[in-house]
C-alpha atoms as a PDB file:
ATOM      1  CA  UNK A   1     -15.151  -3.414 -15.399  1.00  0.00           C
ATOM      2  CA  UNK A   2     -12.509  -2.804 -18.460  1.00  0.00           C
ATOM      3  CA  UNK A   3     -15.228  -2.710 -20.649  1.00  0.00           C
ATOM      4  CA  UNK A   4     -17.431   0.258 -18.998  1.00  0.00           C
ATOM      5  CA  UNK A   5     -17.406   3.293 -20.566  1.00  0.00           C
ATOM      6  CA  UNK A   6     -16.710   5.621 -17.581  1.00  0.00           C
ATOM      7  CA  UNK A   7     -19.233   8.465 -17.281  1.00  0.00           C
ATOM      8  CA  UNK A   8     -18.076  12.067 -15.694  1.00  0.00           C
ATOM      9  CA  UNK A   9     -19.588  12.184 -12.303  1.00  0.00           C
ATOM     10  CA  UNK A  10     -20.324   8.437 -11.691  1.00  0.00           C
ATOM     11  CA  UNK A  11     -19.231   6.333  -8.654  1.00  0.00           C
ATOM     12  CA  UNK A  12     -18.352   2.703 -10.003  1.00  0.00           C
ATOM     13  CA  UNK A  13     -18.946   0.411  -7.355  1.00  0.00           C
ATOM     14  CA  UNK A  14     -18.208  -3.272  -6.742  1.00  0.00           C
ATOM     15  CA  UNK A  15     -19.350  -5.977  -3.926  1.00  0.00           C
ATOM     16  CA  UNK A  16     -16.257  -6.901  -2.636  1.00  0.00           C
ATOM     17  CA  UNK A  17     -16.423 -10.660  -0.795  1.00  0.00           C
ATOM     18  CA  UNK A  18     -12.821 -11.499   0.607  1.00  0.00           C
ATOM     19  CA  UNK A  19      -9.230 -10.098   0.542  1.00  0.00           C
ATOM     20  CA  UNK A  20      -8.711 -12.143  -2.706  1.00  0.00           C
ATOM     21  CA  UNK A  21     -11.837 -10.204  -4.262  1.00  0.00           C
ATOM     22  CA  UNK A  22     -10.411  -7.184  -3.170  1.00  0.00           C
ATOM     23  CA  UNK A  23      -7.204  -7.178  -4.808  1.00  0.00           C
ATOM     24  CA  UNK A  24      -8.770  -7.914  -8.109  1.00  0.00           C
ATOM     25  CA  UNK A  25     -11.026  -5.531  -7.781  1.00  0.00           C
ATOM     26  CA  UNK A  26      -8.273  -2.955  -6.821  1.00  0.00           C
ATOM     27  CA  UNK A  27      -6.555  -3.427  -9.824  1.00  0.00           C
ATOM     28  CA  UNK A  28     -10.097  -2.620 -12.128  1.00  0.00           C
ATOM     29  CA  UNK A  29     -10.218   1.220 -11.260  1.00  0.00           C
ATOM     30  CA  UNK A  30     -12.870   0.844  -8.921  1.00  0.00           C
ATOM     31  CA  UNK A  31     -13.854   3.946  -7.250  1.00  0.00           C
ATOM     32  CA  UNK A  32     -15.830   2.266  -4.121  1.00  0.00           C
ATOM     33  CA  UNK A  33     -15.997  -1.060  -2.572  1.00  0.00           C
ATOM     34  CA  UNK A  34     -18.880  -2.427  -0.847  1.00  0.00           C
ATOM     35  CA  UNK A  35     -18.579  -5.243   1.612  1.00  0.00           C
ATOM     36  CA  UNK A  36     -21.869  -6.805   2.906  1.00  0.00           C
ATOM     37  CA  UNK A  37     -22.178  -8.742   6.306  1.00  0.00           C
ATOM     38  CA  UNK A  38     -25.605  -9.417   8.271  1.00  0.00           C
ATOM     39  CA  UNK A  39     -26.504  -8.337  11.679  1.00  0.00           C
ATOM     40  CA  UNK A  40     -28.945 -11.158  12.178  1.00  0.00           C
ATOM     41  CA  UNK A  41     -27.102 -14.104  13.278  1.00  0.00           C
ATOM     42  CA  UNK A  42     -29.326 -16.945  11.517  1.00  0.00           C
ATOM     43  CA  UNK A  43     -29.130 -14.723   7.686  1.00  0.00           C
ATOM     44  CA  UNK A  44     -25.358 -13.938   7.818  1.00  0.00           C
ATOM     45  CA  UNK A  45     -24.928 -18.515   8.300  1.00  0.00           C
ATOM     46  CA  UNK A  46     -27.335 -19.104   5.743  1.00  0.00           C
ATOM     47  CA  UNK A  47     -26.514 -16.550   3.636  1.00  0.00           C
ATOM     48  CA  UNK A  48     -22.386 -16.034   3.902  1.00  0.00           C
ATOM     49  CA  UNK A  49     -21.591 -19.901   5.566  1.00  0.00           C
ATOM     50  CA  UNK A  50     -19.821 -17.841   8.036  1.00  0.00           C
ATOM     51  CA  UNK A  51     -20.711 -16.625  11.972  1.00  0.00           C
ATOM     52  CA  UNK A  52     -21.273 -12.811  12.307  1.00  0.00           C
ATOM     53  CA  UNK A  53     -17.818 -12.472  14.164  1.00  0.00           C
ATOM     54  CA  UNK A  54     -16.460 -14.954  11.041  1.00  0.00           C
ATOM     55  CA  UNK A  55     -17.235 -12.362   8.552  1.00  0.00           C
ATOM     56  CA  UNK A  56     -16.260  -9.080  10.472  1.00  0.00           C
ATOM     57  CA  UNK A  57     -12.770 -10.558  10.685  1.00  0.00           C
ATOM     58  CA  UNK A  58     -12.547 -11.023   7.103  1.00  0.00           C
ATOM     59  CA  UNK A  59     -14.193  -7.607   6.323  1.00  0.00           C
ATOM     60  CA  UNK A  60     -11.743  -6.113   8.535  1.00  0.00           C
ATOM     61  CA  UNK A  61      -9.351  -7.296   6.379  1.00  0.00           C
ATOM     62  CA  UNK A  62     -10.406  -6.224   3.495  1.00  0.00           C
ATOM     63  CA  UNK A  63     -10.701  -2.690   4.904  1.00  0.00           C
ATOM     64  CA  UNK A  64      -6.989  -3.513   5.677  1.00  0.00           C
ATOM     65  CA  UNK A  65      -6.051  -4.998   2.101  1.00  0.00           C
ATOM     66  CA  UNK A  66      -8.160  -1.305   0.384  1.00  0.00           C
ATOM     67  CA  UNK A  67      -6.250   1.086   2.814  1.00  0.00           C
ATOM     68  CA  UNK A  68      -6.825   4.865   3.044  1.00  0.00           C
ATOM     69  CA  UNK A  69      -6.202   5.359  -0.334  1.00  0.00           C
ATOM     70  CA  UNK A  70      -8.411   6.535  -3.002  1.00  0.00           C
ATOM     71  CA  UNK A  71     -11.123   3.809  -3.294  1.00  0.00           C
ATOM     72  CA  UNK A  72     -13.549   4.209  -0.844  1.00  0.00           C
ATOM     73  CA  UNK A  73     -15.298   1.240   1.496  1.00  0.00           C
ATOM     74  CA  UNK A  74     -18.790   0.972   2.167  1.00  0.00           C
ATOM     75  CA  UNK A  75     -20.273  -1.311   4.381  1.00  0.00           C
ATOM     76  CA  UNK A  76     -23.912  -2.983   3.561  1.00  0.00           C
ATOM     77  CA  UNK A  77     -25.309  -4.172   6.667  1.00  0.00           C
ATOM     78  CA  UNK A  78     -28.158  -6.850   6.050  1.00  0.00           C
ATOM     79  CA  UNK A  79     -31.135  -7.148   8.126  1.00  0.00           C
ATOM     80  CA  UNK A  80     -31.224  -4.241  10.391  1.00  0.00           C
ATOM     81  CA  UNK A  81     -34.954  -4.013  10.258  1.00  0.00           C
ATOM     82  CA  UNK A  82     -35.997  -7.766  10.861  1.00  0.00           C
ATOM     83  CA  UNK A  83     -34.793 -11.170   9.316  1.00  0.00           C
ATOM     84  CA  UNK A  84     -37.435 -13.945   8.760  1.00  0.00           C
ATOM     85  CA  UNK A  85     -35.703 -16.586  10.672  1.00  0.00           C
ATOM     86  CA  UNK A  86     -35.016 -14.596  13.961  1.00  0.00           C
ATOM     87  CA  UNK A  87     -37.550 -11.954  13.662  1.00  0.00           C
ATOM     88  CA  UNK A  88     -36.948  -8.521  15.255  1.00  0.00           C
ATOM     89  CA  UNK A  89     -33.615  -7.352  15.021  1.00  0.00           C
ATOM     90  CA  UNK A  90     -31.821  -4.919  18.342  1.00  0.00           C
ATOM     91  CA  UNK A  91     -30.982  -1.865  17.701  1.00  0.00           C
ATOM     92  CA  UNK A  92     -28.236  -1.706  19.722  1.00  0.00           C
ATOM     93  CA  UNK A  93     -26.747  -4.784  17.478  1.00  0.00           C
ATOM     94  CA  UNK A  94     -26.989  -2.392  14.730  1.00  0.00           C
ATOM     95  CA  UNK A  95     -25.230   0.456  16.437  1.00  0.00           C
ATOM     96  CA  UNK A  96     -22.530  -1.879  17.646  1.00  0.00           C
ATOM     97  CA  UNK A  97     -21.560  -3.049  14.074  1.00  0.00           C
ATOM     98  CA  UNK A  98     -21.705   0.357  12.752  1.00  0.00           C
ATOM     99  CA  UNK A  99     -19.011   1.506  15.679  1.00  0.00           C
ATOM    100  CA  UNK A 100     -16.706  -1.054  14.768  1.00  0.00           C
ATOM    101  CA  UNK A 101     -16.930  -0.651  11.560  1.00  0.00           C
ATOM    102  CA  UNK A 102     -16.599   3.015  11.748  1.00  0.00           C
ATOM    103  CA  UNK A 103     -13.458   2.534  13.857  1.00  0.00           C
ATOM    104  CA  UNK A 104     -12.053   1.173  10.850  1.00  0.00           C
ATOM    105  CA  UNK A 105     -12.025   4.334   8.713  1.00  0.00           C
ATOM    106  CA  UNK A 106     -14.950   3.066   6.514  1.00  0.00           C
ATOM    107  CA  UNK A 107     -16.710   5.814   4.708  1.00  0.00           C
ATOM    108  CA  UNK A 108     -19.875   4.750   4.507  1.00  0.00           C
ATOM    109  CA  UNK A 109     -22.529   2.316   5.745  1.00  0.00           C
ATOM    110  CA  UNK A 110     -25.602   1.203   3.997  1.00  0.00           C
ATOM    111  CA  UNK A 111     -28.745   0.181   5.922  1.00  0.00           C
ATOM    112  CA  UNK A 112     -30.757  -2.857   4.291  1.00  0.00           C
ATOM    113  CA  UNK A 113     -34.281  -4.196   4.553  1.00  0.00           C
ATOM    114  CA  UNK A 114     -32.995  -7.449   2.813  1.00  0.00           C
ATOM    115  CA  UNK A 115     -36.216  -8.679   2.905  1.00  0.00           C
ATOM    116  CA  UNK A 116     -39.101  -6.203   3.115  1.00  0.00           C
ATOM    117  CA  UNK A 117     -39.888  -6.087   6.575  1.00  0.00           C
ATOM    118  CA  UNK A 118     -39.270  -2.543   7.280  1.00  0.00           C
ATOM    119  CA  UNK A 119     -41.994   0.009   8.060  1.00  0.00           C
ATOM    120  CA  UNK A 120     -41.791   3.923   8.004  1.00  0.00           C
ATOM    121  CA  UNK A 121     -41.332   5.042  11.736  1.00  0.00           C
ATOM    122  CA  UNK A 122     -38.941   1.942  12.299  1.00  0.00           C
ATOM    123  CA  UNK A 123     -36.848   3.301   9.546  1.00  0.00           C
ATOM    124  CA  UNK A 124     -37.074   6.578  10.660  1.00  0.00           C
ATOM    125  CA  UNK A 125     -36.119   6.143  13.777  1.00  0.00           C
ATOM    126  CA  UNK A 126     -33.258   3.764  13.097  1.00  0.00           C
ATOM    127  CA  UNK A 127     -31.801   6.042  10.800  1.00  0.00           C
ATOM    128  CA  UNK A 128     -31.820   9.015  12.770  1.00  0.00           C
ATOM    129  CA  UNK A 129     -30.024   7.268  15.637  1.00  0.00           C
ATOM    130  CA  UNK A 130     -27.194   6.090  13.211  1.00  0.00           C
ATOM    131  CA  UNK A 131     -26.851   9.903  11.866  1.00  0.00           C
ATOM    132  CA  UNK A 132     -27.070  10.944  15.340  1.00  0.00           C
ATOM    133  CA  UNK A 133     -24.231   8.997  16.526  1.00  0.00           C
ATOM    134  CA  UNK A 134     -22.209   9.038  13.574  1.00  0.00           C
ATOM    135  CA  UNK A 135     -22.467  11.889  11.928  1.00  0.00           C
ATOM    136  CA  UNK A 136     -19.185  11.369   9.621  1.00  0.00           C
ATOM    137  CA  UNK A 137     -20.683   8.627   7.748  1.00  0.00           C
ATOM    138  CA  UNK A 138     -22.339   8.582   4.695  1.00  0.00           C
ATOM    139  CA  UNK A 139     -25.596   6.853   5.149  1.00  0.00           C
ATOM    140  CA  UNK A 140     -27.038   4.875   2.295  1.00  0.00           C
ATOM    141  CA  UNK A 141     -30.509   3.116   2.619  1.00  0.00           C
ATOM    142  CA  UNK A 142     -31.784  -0.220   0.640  1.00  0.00           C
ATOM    143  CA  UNK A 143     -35.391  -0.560   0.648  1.00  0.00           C
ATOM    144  CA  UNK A 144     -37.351  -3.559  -0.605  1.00  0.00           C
ATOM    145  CA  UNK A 145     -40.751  -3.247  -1.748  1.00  0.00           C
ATOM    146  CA  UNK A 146     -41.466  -7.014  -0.716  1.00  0.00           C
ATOM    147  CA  UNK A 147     -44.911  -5.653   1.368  1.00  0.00           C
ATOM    148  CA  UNK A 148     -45.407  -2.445  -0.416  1.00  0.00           C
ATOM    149  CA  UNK A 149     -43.424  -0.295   1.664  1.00  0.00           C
ATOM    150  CA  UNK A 150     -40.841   0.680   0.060  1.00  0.00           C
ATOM    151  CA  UNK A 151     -41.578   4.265  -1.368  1.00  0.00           C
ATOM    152  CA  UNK A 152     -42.991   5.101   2.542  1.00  0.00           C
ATOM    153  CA  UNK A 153     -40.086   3.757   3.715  1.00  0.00           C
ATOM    154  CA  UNK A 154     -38.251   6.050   1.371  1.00  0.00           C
ATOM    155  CA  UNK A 155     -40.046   9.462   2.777  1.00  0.00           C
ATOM    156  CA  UNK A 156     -39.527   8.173   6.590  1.00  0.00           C
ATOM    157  CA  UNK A 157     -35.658   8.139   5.682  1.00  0.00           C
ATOM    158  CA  UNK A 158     -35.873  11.038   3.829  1.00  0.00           C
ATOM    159  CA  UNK A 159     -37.404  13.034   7.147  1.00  0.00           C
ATOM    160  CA  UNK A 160     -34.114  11.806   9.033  1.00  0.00           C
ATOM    161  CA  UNK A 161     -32.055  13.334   6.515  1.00  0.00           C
ATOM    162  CA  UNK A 162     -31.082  10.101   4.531  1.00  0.00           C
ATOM    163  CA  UNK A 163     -30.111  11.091   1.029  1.00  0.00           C
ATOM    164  CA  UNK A 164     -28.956   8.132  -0.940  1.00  0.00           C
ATOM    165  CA  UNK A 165     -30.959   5.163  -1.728  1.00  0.00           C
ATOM    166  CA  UNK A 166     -30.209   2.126  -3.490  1.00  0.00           C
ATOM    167  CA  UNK A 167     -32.647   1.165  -6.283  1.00  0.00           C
ATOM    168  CA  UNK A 168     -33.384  -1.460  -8.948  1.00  0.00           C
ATOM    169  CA  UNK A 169     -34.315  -0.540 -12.533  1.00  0.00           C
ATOM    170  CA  UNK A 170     -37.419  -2.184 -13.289  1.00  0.00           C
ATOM    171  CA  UNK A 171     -37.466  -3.472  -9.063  1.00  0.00           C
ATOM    172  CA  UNK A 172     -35.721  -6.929 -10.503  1.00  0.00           C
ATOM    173  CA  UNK A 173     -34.004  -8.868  -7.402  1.00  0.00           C
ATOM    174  CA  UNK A 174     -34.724 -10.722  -4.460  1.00  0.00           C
ATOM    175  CA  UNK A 175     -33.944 -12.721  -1.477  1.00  0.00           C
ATOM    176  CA  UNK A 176     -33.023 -16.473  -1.779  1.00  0.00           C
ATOM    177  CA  UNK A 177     -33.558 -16.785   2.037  1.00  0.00           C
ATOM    178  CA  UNK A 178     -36.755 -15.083   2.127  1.00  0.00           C
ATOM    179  CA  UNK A 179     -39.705 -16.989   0.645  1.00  0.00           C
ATOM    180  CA  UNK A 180     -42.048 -13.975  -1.747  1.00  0.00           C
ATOM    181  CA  UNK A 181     -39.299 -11.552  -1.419  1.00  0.00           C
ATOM    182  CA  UNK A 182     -39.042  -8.651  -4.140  1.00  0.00           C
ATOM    183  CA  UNK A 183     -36.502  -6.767  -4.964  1.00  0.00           C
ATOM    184  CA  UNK A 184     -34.760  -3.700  -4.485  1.00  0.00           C
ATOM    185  CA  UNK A 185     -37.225  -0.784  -4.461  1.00  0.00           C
ATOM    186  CA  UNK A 186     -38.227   0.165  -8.383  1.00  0.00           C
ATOM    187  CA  UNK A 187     -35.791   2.501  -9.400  1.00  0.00           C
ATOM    188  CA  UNK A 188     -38.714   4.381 -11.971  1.00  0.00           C
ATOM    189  CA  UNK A 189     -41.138   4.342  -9.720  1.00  0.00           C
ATOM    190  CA  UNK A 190     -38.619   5.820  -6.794  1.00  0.00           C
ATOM    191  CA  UNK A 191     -37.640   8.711  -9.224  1.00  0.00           C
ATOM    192  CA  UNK A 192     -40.676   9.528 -10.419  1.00  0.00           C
ATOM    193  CA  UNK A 193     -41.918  10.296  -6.546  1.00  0.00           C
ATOM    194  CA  UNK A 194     -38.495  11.960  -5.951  1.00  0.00           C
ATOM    195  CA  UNK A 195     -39.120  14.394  -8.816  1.00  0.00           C
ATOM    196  CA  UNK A 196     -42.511  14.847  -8.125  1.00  0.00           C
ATOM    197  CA  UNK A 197     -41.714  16.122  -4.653  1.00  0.00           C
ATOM    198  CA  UNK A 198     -39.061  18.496  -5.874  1.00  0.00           C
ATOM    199  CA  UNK A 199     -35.839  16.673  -5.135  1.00  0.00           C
ATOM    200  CA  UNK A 200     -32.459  16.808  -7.675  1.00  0.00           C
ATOM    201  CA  UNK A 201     -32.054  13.147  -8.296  1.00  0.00           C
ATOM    202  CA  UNK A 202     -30.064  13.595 -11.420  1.00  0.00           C
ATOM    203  CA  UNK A 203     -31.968  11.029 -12.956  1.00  0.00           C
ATOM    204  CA  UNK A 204     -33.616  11.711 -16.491  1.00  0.00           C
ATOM    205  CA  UNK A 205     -37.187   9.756 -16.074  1.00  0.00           C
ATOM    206  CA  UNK A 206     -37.468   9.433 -19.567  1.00  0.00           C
ATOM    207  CA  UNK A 207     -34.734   7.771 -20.324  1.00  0.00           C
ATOM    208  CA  UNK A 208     -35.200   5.021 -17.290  1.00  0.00           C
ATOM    209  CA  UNK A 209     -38.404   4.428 -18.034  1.00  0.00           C
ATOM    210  CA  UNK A 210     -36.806   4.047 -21.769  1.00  0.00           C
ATOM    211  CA  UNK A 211     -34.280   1.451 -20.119  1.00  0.00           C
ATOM    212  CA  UNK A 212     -36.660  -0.510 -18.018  1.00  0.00           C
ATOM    213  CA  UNK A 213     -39.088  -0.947 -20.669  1.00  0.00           C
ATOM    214  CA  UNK A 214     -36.511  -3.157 -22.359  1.00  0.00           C
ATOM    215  CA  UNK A 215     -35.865  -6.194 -19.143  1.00  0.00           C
ATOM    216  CA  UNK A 216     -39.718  -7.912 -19.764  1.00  0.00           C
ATOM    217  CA  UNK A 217     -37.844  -8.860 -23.424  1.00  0.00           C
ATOM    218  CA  UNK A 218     -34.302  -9.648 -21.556  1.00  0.00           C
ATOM    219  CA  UNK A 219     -35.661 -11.575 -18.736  1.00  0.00           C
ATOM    220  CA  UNK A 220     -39.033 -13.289 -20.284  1.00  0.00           C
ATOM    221  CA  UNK A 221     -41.580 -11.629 -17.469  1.00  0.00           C
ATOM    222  CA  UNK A 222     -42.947  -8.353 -16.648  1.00  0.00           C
ATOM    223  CA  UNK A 223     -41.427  -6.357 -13.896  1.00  0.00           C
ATOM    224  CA  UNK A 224     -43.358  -4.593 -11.079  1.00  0.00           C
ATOM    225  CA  UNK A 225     -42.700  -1.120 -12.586  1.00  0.00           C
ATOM    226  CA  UNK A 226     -45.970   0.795 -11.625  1.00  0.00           C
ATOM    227  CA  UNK A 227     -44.997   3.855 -13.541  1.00  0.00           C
ATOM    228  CA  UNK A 228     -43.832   1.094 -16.524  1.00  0.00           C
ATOM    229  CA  UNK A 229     -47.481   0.226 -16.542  1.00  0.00           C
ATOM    230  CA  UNK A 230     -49.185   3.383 -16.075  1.00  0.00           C
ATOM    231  CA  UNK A 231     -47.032   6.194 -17.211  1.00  0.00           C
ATOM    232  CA  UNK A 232     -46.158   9.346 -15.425  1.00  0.00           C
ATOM    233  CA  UNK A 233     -48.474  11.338 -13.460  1.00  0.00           C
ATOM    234  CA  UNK A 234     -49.339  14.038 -16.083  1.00  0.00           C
ATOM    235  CA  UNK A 235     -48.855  11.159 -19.107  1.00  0.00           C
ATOM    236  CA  UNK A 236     -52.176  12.295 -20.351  1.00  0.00           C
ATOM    237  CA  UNK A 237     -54.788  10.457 -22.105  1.00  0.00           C
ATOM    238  CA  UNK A 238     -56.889  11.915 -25.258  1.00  0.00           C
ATOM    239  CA  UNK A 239     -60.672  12.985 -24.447  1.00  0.00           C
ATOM    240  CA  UNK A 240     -62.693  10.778 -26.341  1.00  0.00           C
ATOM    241  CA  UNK A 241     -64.895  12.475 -29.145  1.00  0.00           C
ATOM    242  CA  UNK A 242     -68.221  11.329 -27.098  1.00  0.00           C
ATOM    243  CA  UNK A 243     -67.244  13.541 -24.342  1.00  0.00           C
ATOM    244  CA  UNK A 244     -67.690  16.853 -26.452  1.00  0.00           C
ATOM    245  CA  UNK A 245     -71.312  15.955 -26.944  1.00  0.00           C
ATOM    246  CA  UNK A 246     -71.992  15.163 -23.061  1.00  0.00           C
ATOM    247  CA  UNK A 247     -74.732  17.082 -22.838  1.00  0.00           C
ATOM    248  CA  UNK A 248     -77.060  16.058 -25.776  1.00  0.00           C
ATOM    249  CA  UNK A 249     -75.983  12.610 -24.615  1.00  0.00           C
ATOM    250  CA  UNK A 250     -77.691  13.641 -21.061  1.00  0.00           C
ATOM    251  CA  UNK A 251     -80.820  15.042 -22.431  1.00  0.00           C
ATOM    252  CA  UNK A 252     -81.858  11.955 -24.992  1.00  0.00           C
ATOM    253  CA  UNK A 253     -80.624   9.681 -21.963  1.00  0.00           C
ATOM    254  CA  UNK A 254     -83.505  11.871 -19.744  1.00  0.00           C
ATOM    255  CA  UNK A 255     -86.222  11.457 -22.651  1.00  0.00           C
ATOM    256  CA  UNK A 256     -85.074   8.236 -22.432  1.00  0.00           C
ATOM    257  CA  UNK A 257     -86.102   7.703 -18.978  1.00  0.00           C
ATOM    258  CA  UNK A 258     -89.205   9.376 -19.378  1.00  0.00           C
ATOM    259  CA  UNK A 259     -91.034   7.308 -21.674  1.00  0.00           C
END
């Protein structure tokens, strides 16, 4: 964090663990803290060695150790749209964590589809129930593209007024507790939609695109960038010389066929 060159306008966020975690990271400038608990029983032991009620109690007081001062605490709840050990995932367990942690003065909560098992009215509806009964939280959704969802997912939120999204340059990531899992929906390929549609994202395509075309060298594969691979929508492609002589082409190919 001391070695970030701090841009005008930029959050700078860190994933916050424990109370020890938290007062180092207090001490870096951080602007926002995220803490990160799931709602499925079975992926919070296997993922955090800890019970669900094990890891509130320790988020709680890390909320305690941050304060209402000037860093701000988010809350990334894993899971909320299915976990592949217990399947489905209630609702109302959702809601329930978001009240307590919205008791505790958080600002925001983040809705995850750790492992790409969300679909488009699901997250629709789910999201509109947690604006709906919260309205004084900032909402934050994280989409993974794990069964090619992601970007529908995207414009289901976007319908219940969600209007921050996590994304991945390049879609890099993953689950360790979900076999074929990708990874965070493709931050390229989410702007380039985004743009397309008319929404501000503040993001210059260009230079992402610029960015992600460096990880295949950094992390010796190709990433599942579709706009990587096949360029922007209006990225156009020369007309090949043959095509200016179509129609002479047309006629010798019907003399052709006559004899």
């Amino acid at each position: 964090m001391a070695g970030i060159k701090r841009e005008p306008g930029v959050e700078y966020t860190v994933l916050v663990p424990n109370v020890r975690g938290a007062e180092r990271a207090l001490g870096c400038g951080i602007d926002e803290a995220n803490l990160v608990m799931s709602v499925s029983e079975p992926h919070n032991r296997s993922n955090l060695r800890m019970t669900r009620e094990q890891s509130f109690e320790q988020l709680k007081d890390v909320v305690g150790v941050i304060g209402q001062g000037p860093v701000a605490v988010n809350v990334s709840l894993s899971t909320v749209f299915g976990c592949p050990m217990q399947g489905d995932v209630p609702t109302d367990d959702v809601l329930r964590l978001v009240e307590r942690f919205a008791a505790l003065g958080v600002r925001g909560v983040t809705l995850c589809d750790t492992t790409g098992m969300a679909y488009p009215s699901q997250v629709q509806a789910l999201s509109q129930h947690v604006r709906d009964r919260f309205p004084d939280l900032q909402v934050t959704l994280h989409l993974h593209n794990t069964r090619g969802m992601a970007l529908a997912n995207t414009l289901a939120a976007l319908q219940a007024g969600i209007d921050r999204f996590d994304a991945s340059l390049g879609g890099l990531g993953g689950c360790p507790y979900a076999p074929g899992a990708s990874g965070n929906v493709c931050m390229e390929d989410l702007v380039h939609m985004l743009d397309l549609m008319g929404y501000q994202t503040g993001m210059d395509i260009d230079r992402v695109l610029a960015a992600s075309a460096r990880l295949p060298g950094l992390i010796g594969h190709d990433t599942p960038s579709q706009i990587l691979r096949a360029g922007k929508r209006l990225d156009l492609h020369p007309i090949p010389e043959h095509v200016h002589s179509l129609s002479k082409q047309v006629a010798n190919a019907e003399i052709g066929c006559g004899q």
